[in-house]
PDB file of N, CA and C in Angstrom:
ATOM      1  N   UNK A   1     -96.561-126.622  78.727  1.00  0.00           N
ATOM      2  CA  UNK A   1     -96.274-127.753  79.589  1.00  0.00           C
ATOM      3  C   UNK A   1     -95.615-127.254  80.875  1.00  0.00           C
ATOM      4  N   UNK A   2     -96.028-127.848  81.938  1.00  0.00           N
ATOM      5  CA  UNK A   2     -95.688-127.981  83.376  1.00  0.00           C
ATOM      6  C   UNK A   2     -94.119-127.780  83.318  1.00  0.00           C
ATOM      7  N   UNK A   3     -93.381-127.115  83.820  1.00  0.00           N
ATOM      8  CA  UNK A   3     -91.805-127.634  84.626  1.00  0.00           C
ATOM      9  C   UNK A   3     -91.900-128.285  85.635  1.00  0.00           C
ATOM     10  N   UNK A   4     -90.659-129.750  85.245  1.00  0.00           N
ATOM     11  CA  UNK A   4     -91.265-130.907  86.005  1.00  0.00           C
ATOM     12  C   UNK A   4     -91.204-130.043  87.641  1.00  0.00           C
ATOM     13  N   UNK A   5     -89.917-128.923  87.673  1.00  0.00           N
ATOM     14  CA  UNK A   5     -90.089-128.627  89.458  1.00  0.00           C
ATOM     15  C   UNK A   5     -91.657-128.429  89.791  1.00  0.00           C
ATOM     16  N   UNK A   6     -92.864-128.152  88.721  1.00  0.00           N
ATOM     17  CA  UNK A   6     -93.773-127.593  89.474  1.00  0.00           C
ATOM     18  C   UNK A   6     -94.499-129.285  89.750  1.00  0.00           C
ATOM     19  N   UNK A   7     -94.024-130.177  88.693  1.00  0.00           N
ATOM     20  CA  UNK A   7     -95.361-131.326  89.013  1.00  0.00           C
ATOM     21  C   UNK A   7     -94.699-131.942  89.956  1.00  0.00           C
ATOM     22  N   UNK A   8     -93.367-131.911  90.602  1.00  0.00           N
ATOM     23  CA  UNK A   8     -92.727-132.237  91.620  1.00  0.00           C
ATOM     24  C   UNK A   8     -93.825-131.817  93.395  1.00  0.00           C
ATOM     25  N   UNK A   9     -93.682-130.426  92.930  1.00  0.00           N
ATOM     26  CA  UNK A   9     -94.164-129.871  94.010  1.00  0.00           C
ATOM     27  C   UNK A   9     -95.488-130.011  94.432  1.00  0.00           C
ATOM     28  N   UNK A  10     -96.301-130.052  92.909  1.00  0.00           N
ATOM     29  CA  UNK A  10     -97.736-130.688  93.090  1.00  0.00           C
ATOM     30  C   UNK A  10     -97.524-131.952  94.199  1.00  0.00           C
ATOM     31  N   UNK A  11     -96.427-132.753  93.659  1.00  0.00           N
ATOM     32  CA  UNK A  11     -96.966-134.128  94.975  1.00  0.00           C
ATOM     33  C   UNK A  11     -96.832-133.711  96.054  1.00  0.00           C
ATOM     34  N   UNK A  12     -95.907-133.222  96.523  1.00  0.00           N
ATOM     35  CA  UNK A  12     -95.399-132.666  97.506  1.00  0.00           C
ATOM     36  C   UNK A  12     -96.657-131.881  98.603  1.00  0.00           C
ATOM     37  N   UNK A  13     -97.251-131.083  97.792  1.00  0.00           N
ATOM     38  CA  UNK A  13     -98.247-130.353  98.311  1.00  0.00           C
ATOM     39  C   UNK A  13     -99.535-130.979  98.078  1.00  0.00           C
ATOM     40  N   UNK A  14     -99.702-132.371  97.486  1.00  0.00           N
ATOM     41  CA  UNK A  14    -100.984-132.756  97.673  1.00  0.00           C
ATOM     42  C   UNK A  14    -101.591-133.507  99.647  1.00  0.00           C
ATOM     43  N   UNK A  15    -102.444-133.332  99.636  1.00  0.00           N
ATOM     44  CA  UNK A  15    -102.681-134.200 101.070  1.00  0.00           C
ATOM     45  C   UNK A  15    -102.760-135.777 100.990  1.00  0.00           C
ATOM     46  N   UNK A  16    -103.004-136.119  99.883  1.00  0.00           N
ATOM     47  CA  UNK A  16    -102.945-137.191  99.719  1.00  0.00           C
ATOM     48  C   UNK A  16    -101.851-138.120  99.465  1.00  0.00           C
ATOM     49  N   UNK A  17    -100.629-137.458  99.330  1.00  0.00           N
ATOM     50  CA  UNK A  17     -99.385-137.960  99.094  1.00  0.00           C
ATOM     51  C   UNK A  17     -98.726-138.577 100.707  1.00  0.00           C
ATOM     52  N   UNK A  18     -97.820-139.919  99.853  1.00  0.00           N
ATOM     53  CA  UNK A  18     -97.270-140.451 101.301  1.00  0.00           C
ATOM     54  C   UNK A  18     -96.209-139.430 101.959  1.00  0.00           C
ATOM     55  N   UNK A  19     -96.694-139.629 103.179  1.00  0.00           N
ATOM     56  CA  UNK A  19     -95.235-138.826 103.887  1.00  0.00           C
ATOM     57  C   UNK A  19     -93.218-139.443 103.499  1.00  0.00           C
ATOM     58  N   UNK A  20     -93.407-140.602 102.548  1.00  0.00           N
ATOM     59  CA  UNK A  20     -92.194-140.920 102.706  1.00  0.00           C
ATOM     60  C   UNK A  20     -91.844-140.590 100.550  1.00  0.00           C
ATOM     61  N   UNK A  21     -92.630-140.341 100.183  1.00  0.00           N
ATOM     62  CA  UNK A  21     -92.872-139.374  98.432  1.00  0.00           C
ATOM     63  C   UNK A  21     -92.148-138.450  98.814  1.00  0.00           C
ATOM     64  N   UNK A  22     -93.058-137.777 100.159  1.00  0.00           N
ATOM     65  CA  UNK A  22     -93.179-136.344  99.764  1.00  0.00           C
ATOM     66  C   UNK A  22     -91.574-135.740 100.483  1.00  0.00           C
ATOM     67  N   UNK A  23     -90.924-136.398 101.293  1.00  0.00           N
ATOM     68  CA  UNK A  23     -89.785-136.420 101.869  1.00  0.00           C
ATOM     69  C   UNK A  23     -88.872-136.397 100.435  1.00  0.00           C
ATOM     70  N   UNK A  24     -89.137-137.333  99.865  1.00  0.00           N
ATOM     71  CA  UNK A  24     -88.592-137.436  98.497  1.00  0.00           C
ATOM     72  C   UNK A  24     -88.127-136.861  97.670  1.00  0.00           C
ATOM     73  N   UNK A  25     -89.368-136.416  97.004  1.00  0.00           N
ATOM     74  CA  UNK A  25     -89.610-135.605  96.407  1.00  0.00           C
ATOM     75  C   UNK A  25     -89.137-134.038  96.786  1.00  0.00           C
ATOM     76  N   UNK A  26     -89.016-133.635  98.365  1.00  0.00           N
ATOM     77  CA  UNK A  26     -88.555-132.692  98.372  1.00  0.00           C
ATOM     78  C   UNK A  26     -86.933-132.554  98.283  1.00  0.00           C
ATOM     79  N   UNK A  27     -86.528-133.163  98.572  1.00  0.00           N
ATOM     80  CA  UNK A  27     -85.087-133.909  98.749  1.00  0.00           C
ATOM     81  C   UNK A  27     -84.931-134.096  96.701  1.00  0.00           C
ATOM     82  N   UNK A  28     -85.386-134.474  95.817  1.00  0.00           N
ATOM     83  CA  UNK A  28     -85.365-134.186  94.733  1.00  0.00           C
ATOM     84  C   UNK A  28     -85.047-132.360  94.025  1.00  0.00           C
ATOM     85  N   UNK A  29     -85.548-131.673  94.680  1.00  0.00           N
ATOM     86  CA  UNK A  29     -85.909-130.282  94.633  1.00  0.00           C
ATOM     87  C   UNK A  29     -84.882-129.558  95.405  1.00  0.00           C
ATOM     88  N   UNK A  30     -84.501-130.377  96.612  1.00  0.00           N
ATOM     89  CA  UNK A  30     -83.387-129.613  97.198  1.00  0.00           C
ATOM     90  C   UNK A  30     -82.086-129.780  96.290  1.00  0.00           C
ATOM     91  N   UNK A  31     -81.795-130.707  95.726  1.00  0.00           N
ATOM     92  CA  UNK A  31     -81.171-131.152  94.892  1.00  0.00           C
ATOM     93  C   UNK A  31     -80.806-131.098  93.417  1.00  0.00           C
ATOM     94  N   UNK A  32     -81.638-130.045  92.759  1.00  0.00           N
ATOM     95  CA  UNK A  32     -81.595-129.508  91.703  1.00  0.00           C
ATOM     96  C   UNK A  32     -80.192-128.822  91.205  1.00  0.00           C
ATOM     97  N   UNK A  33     -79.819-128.803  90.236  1.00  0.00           N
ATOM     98  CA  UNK A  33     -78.317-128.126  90.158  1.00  0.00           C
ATOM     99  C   UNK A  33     -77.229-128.932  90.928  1.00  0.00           C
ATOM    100  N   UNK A  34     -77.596-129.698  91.933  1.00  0.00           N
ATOM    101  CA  UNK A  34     -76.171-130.143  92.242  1.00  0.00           C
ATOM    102  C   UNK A  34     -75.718-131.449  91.466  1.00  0.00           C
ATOM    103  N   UNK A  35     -74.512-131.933  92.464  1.00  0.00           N
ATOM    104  CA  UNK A  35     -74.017-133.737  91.466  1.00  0.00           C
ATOM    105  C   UNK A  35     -74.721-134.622  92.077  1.00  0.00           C
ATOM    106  N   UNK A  36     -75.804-134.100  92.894  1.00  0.00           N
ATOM    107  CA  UNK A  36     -76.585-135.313  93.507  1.00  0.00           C
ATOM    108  C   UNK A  36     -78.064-135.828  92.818  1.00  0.00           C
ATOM    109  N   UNK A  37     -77.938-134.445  91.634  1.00  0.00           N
ATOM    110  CA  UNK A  37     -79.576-134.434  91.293  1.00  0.00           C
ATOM    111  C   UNK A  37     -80.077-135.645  90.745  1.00  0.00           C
ATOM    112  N   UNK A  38     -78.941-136.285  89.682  1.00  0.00           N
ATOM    113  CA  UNK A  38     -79.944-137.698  89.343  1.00  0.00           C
ATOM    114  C   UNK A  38     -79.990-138.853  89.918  1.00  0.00           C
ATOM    115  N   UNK A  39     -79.416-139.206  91.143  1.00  0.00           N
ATOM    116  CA  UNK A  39     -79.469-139.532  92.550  1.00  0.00           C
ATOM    117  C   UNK A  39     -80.697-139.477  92.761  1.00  0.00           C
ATOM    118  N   UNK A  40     -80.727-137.935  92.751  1.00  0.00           N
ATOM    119  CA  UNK A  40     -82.188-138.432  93.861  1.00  0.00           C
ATOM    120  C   UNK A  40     -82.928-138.360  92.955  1.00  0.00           C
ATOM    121  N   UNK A  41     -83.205-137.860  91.543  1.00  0.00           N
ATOM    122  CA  UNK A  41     -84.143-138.131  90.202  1.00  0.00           C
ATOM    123  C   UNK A  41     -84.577-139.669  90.419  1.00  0.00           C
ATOM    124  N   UNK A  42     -83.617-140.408  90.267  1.00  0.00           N
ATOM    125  CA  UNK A  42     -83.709-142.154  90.193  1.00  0.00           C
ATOM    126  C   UNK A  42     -84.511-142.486  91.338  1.00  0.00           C
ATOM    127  N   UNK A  43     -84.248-141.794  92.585  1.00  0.00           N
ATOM    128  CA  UNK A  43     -84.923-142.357  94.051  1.00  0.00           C
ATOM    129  C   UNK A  43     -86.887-141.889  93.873  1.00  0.00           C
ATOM    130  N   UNK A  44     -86.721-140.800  92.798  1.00  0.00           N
ATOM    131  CA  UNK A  44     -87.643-140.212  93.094  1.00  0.00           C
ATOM    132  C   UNK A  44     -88.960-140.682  91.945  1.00  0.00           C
ATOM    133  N   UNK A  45     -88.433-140.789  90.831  1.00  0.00           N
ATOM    134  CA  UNK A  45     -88.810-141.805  90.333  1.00  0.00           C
ATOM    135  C   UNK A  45     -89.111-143.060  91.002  1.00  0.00           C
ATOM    136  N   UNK A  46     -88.761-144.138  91.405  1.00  0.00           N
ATOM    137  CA  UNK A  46     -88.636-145.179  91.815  1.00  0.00           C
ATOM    138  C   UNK A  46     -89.664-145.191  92.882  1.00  0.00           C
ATOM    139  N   UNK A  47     -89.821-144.515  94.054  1.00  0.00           N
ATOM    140  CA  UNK A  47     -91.001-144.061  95.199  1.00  0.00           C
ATOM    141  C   UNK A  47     -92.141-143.384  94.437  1.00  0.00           C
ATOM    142  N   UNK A  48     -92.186-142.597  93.251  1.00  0.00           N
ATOM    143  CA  UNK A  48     -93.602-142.540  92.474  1.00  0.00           C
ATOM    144  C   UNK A  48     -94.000-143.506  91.854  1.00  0.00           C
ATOM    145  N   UNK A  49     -93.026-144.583  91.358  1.00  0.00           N
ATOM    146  CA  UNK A  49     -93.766-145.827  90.631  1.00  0.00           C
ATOM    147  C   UNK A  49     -94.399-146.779  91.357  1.00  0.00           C
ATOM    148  N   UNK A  50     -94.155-146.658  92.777  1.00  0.00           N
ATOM    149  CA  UNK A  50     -94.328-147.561  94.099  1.00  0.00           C
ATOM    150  C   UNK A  50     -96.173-147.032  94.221  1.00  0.00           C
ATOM    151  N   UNK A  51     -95.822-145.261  94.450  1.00  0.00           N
ATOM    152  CA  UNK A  51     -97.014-144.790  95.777  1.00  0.00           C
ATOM    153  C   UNK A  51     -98.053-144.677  94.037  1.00  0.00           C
ATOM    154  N   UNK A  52     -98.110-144.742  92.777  1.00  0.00           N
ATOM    155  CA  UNK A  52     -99.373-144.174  92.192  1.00  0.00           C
ATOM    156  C   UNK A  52     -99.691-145.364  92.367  1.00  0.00           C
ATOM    157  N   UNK A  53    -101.299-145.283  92.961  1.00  0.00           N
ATOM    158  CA  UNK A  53    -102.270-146.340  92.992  1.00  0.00           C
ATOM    159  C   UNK A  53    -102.795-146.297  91.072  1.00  0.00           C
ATOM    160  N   UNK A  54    -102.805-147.594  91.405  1.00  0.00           N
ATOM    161  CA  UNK A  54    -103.847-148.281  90.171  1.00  0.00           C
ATOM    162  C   UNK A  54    -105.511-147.964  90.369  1.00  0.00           C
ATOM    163  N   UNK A  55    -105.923-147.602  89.477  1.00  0.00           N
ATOM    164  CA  UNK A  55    -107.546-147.553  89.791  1.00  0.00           C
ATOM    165  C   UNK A  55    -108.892-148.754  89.992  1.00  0.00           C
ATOM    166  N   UNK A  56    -108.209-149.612  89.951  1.00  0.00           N
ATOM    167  CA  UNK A  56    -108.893-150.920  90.454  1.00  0.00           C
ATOM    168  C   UNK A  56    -108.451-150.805  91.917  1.00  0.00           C
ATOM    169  N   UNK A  57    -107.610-150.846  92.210  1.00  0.00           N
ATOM    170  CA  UNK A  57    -106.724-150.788  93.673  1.00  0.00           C
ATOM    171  C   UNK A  57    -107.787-150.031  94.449  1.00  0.00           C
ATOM    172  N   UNK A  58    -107.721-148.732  93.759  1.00  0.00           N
ATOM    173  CA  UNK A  58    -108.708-147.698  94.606  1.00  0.00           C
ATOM    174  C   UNK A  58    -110.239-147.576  94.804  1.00  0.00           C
ATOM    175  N   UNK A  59    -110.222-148.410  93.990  1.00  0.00           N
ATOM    176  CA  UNK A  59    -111.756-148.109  93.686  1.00  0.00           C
ATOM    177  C   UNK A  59    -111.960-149.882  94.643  1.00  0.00           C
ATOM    178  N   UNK A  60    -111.003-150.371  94.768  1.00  0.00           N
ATOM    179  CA  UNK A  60    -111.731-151.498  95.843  1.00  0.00           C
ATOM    180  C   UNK A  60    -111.591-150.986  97.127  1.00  0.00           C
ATOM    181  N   UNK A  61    -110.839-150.273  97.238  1.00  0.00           N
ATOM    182  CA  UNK A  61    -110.320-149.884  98.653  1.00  0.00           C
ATOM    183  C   UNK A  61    -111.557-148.903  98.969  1.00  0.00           C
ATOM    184  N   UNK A  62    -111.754-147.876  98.047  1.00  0.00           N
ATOM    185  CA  UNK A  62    -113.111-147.059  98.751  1.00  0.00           C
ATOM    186  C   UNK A  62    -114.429-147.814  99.112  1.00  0.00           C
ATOM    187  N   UNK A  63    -114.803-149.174  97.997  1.00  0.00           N
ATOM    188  CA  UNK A  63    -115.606-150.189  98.539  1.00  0.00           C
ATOM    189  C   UNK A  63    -115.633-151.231  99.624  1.00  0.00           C
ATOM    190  N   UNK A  64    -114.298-150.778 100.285  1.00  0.00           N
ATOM    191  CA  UNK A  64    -114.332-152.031 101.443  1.00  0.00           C
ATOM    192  C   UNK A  64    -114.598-151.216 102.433  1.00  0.00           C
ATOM    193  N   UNK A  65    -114.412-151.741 103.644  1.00  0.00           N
ATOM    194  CA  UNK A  65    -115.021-151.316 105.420  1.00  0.00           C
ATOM    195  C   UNK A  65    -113.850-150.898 105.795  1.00  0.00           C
ATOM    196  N   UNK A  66    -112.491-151.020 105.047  1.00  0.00           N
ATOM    197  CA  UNK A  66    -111.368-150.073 105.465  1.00  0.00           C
ATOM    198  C   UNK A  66    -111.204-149.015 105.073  1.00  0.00           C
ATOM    199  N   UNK A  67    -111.623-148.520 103.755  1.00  0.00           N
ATOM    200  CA  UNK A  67    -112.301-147.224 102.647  1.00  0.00           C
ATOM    201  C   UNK A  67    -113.339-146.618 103.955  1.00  0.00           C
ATOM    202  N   UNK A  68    -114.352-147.299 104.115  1.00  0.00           N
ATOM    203  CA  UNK A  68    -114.991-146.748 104.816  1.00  0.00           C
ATOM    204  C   UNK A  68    -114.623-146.399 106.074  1.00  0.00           C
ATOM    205  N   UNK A  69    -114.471-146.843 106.779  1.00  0.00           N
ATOM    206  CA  UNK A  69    -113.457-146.706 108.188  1.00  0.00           C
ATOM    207  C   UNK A  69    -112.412-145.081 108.361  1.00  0.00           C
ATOM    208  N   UNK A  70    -111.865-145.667 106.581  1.00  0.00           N
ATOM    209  CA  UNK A  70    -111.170-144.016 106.664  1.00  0.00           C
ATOM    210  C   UNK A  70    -111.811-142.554 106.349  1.00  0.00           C
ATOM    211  N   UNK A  71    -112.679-142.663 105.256  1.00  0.00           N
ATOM    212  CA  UNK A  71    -113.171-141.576 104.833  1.00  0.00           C
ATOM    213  C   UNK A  71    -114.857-141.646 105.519  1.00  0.00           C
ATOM    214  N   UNK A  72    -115.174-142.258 105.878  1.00  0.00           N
ATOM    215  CA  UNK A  72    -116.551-142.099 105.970  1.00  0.00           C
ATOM    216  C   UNK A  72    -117.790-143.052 105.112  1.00  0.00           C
ATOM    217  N   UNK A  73    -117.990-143.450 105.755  1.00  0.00           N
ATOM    218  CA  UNK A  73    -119.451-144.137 104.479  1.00  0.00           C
ATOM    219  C   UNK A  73    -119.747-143.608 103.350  1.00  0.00           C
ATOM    220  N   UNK A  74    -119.967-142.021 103.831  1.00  0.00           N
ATOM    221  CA  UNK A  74    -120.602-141.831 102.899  1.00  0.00           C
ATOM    222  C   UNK A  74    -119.867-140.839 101.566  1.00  0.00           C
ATOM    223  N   UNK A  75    -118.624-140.629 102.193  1.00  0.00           N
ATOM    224  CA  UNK A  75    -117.184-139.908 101.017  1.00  0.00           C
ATOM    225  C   UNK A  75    -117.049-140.845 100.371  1.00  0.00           C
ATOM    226  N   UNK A  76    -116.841-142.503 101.002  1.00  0.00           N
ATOM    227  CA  UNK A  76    -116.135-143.354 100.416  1.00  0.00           C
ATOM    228  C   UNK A  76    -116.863-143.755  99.338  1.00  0.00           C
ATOM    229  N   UNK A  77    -118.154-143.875  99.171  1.00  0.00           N
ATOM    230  CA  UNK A  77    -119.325-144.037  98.476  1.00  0.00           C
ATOM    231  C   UNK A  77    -119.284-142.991  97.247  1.00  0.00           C
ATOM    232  N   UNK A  78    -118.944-141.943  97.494  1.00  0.00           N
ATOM    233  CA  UNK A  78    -118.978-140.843  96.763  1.00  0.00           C
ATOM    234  C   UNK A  78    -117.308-141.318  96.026  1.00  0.00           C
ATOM    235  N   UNK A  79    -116.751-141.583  96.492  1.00  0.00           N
ATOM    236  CA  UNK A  79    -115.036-141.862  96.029  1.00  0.00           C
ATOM    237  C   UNK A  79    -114.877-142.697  94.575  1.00  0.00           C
ATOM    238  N   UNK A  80    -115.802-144.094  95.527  1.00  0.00           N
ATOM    239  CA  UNK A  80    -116.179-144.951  94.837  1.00  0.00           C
ATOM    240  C   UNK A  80    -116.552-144.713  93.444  1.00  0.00           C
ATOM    241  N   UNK A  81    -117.944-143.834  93.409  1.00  0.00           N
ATOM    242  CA  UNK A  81    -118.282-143.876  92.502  1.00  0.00           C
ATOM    243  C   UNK A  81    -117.695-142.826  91.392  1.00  0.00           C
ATOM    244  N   UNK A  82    -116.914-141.742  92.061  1.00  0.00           N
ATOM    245  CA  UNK A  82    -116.054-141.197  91.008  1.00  0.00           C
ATOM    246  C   UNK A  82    -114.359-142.110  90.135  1.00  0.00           C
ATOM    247  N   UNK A  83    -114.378-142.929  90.939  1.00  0.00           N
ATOM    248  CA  UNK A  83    -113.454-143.941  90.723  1.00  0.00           C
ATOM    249  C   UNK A  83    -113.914-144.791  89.312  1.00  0.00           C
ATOM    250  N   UNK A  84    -115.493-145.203  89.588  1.00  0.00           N
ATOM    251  CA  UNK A  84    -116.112-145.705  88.480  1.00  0.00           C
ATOM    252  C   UNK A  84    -116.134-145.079  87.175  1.00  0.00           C
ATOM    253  N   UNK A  85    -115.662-143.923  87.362  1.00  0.00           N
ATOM    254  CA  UNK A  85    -116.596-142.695  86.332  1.00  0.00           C
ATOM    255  C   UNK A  85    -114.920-142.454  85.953  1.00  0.00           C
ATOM    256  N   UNK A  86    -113.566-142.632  86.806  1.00  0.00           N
ATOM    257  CA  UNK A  86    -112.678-142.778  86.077  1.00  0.00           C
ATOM    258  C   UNK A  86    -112.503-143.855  85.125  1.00  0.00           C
ATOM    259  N   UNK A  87    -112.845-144.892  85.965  1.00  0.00           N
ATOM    260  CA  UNK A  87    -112.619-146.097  84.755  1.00  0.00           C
ATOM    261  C   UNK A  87    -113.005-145.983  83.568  1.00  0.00           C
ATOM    262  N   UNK A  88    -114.571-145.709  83.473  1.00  0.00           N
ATOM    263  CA  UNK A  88    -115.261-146.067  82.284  1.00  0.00           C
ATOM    264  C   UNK A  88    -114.568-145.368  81.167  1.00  0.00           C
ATOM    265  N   UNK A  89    -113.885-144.077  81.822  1.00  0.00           N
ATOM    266  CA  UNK A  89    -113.517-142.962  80.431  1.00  0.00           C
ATOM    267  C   UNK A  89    -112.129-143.768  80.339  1.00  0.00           C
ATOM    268  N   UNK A  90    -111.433-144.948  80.591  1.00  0.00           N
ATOM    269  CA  UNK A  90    -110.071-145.184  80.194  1.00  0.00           C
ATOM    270  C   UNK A  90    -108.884-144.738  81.022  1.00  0.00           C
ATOM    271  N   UNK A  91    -109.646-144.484  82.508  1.00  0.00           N
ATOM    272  CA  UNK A  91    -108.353-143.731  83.524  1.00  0.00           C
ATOM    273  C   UNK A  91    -107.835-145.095  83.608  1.00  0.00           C
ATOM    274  N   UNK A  92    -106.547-145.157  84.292  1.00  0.00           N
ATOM    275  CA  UNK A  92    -105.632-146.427  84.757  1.00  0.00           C
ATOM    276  C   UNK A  92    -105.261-146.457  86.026  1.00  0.00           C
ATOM    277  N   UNK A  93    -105.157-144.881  86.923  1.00  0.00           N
ATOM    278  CA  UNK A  93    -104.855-144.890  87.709  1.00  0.00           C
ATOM    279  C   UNK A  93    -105.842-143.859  88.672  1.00  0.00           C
ATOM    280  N   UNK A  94    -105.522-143.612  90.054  1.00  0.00           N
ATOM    281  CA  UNK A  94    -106.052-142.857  90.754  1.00  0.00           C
ATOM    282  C   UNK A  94    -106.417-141.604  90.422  1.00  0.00           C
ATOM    283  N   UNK A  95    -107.458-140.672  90.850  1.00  0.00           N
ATOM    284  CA  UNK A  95    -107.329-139.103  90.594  1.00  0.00           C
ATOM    285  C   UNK A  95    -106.894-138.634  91.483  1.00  0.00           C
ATOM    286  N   UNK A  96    -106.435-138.806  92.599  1.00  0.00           N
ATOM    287  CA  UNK A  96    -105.988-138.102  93.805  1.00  0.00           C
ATOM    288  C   UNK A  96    -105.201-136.851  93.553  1.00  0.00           C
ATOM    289  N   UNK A  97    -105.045-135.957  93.714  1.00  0.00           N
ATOM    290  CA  UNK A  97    -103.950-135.112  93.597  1.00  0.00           C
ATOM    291  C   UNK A  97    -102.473-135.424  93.186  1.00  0.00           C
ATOM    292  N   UNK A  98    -102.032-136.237  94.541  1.00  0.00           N
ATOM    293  CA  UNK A  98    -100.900-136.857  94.180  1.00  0.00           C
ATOM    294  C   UNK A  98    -100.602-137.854  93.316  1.00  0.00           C
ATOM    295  N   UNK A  99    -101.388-138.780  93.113  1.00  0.00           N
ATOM    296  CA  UNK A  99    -101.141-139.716  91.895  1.00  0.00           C
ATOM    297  C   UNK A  99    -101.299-139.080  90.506  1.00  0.00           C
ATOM    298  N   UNK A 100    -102.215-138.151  90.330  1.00  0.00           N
ATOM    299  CA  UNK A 100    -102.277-137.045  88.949  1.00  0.00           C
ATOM    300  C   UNK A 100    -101.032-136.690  88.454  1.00  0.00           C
ATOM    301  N   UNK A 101    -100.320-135.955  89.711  1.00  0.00           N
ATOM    302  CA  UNK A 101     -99.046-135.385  89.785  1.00  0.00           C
ATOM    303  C   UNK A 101     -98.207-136.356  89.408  1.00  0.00           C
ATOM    304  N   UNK A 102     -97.816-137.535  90.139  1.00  0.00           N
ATOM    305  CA  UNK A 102     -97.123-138.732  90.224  1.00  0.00           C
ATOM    306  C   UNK A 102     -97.086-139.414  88.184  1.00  0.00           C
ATOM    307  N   UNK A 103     -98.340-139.530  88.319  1.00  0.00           N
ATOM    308  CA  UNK A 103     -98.625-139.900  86.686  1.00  0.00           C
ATOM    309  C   UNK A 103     -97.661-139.374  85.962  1.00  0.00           C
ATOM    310  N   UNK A 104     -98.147-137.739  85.765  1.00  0.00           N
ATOM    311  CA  UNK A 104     -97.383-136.921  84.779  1.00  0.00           C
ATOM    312  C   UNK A 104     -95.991-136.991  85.166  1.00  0.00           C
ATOM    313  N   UNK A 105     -95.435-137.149  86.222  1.00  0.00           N
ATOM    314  CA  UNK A 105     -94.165-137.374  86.380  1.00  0.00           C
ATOM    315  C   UNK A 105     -93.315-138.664  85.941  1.00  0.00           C
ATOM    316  N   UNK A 106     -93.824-139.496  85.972  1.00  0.00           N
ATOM    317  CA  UNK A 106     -93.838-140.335  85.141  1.00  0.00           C
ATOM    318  C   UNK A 106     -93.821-140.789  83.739  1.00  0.00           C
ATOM    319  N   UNK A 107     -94.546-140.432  83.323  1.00  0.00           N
ATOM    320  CA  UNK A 107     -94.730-140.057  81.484  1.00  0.00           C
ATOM    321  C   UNK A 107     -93.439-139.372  81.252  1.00  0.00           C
ATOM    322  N   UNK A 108     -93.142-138.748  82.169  1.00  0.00           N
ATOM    323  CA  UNK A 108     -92.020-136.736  81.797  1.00  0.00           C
ATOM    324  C   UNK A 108     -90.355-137.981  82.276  1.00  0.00           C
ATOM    325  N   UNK A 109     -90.194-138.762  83.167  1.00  0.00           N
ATOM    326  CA  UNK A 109     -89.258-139.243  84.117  1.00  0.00           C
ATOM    327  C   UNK A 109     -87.719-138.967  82.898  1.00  0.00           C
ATOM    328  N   UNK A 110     -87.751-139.405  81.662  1.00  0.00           N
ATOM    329  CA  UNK A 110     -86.744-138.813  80.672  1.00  0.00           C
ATOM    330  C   UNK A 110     -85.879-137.731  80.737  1.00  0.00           C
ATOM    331  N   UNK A 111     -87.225-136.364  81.604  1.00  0.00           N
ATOM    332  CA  UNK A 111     -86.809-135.322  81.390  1.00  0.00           C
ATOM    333  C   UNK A 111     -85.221-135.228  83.082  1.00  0.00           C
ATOM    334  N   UNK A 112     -86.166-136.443  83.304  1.00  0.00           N
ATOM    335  CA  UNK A 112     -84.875-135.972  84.866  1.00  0.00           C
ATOM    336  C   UNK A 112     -83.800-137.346  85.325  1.00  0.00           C
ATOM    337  N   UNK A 113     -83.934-138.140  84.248  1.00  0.00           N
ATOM    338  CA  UNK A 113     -83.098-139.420  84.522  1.00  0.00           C
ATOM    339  C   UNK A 113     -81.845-139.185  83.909  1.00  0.00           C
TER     340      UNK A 113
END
């Protein structure tokens, strides 16, 4: 199993993560060992339960003209339909990098509350 510092850093380093996570999240990490750590554990938590998209969420968003607008017609299309191919197997949430990350951090949040 992962050390949560690394699934931390996964968000951190995904591109897909919000700029105000990943501020977070690093600020979580700077914070390790000190009396501030479950401070910012709680903050950090709390901004991953916000930014993981739901997979209905996403999978409408790659089907609308704002999906498209951002990625392209024809990524978003492609997004889309890997979005579908999450659902069917029982995903709940996004595959993005950062929400993957975000997930497992989540499930783990015990280990840092």
């Amino acid at each position: 199993m992962k050390e949560i510092k690394t699934v931390v850093q996964e968000i951190i380093n995904a591109p897909s993560c919000y700029p105000a996570l990943r501020e977070v999240a690093q600020d979580y990490l700077d914070r390790l060992g000190t009396d501030k750590e479950k401070e910012a554990a709680k903050k950090l938590v709390e901004y991953t339960e916000e930014c993981v998209e739901k997979i209905d969420d996403v999978l409408q968003f790659f089907q609308s003209d704002a999906g498209k607008k951002v990625f392209g017609e024809e990524k978003a299309t492609v997004l889309a339909k890997q979005a579908k191919e999450v659902k069917a197997k029982g995903g709940k949430y996004c595959f993005c990098p950062a929400c993957t990350a975000g997930v497992e951090l989540l499930e783990r949040k015990a280990e840092i509350l």
